[in-house]
N, C-alpha and C. Protein backbone atom coordinates (compact mmCIF):
# COMPACT_ATOMS: atom_id res chain seq x y z
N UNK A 1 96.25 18.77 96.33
CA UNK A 1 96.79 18.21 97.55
C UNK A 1 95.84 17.15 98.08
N UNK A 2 96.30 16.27 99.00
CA UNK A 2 96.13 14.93 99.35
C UNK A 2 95.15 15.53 100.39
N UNK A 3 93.85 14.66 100.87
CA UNK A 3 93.29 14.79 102.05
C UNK A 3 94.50 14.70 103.40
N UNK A 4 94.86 13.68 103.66
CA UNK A 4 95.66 13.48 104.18
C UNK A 4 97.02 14.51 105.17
N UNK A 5 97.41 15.33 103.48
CA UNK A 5 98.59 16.56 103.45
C UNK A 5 97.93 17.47 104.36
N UNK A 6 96.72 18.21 103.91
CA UNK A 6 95.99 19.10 104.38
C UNK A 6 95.58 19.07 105.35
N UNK A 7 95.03 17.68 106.11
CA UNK A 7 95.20 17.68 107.62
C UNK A 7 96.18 17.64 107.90
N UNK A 8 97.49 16.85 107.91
CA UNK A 8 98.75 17.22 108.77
C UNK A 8 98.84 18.58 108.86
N UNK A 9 98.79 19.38 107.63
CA UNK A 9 98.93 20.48 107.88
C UNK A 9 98.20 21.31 108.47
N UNK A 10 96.93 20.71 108.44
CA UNK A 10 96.25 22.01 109.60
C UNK A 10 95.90 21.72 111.00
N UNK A 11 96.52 20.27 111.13
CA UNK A 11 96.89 20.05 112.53
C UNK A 11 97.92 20.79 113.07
N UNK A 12 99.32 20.90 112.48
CA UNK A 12 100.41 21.61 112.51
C UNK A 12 100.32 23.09 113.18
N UNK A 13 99.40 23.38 112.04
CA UNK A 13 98.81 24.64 112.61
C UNK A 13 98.12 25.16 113.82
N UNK A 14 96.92 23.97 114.00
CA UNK A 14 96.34 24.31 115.10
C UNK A 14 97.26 24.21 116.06
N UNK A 15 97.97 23.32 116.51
CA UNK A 15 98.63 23.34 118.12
C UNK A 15 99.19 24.33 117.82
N UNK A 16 99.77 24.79 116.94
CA UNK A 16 100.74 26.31 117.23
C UNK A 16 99.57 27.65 118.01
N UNK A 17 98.48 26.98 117.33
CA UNK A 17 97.70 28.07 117.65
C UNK A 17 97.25 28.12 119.21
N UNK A 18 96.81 26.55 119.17
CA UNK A 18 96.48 26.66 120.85
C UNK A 18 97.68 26.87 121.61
N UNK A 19 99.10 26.23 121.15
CA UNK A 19 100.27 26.81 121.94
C UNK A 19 100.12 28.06 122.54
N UNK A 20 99.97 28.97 121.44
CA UNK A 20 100.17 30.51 121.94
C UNK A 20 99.25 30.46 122.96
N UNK A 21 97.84 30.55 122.22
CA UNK A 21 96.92 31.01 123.28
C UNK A 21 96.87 30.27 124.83
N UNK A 22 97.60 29.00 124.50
CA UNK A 22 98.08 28.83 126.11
C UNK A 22 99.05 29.82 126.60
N UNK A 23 100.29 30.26 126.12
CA UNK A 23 101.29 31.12 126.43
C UNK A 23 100.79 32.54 126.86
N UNK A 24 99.51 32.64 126.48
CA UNK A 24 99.41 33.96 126.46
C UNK A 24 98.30 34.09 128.09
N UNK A 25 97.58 33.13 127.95
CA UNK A 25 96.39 32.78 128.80
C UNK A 25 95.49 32.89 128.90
N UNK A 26 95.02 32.69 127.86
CA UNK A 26 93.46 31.94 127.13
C UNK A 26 92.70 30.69 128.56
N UNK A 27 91.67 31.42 129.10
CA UNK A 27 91.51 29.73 129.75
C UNK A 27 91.21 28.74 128.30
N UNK A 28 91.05 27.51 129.76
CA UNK A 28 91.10 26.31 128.81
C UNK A 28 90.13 26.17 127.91
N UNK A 29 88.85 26.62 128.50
CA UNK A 29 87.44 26.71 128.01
C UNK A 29 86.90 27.28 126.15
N UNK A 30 87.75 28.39 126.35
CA UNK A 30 88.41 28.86 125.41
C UNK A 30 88.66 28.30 124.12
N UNK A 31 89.68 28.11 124.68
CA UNK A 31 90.95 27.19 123.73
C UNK A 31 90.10 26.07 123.19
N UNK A 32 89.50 25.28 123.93
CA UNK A 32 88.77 23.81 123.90
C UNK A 32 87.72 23.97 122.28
N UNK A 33 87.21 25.29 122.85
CA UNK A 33 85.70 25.42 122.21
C UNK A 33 86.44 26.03 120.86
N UNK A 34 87.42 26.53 120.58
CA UNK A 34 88.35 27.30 119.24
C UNK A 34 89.06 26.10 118.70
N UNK A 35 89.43 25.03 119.45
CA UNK A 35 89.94 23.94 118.47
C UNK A 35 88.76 23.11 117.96
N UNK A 36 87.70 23.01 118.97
CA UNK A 36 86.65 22.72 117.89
C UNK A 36 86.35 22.75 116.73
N UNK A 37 86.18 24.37 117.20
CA UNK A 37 85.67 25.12 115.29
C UNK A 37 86.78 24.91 115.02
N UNK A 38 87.95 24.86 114.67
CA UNK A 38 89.31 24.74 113.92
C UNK A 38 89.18 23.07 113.51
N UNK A 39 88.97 22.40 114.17
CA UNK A 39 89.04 21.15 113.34
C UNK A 39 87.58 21.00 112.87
N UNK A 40 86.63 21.60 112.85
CA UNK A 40 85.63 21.10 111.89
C UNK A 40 85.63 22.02 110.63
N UNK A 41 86.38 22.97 110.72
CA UNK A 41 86.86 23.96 109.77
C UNK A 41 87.78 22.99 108.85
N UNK A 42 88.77 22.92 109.61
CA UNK A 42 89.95 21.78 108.72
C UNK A 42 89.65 20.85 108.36
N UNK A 43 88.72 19.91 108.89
CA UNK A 43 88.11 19.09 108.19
C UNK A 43 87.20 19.44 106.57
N UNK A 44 86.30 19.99 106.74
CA UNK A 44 86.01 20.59 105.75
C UNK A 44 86.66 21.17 104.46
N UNK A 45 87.75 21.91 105.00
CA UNK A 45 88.64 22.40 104.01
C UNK A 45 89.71 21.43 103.36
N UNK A 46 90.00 20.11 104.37
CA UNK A 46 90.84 19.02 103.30
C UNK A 46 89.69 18.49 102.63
N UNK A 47 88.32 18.12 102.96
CA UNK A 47 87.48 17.73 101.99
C UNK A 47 87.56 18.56 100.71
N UNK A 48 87.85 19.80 100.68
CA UNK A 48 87.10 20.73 99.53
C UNK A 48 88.53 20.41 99.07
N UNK A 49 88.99 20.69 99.34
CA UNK A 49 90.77 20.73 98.64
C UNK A 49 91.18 19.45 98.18
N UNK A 50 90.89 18.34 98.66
CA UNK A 50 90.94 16.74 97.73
C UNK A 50 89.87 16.98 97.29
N UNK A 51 89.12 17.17 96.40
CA UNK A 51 87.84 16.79 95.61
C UNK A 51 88.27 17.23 94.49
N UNK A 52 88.32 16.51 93.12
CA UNK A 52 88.56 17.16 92.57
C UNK A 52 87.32 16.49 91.04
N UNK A 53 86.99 17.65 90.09
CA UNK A 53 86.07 17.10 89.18
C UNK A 53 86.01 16.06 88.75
N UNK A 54 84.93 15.84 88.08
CA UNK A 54 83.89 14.47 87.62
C UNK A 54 85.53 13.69 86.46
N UNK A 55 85.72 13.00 86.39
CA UNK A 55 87.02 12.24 85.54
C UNK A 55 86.80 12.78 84.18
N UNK A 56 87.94 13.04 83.48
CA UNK A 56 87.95 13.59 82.20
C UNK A 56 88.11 12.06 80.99
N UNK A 57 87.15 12.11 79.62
CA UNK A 57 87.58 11.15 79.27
C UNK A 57 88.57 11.42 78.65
């Protein structure tokens, strides 16, 4: 998968996530400091997931 794919998709994800935890009532503080780690998480993880080995001849 595409760098690209993998962030849409784990953008997708996150607002669902902060959705809830707004719905539920998470302060903001919260929420703020959890999408953090969630996008430096997701970042990371479309890096690892587009990388792919040294070119085959």
């Amino acid at each position: 998968m595409s760098f690209t794919a993998v962030m849409i998709a784990f953008l997708v994800f996150m607002a669902g996530v902060v959705w809830a935890a707004v719905v539920v009532g998470v302060p903001q503080e919260y929420i703020a400091i959890g999408a953090a780690v969630l996008i430096g998480a997701g970042i990371v993880g479309a890096i690892l997931a587009g990388r792919h080995g040294p070119p085959r001849r």
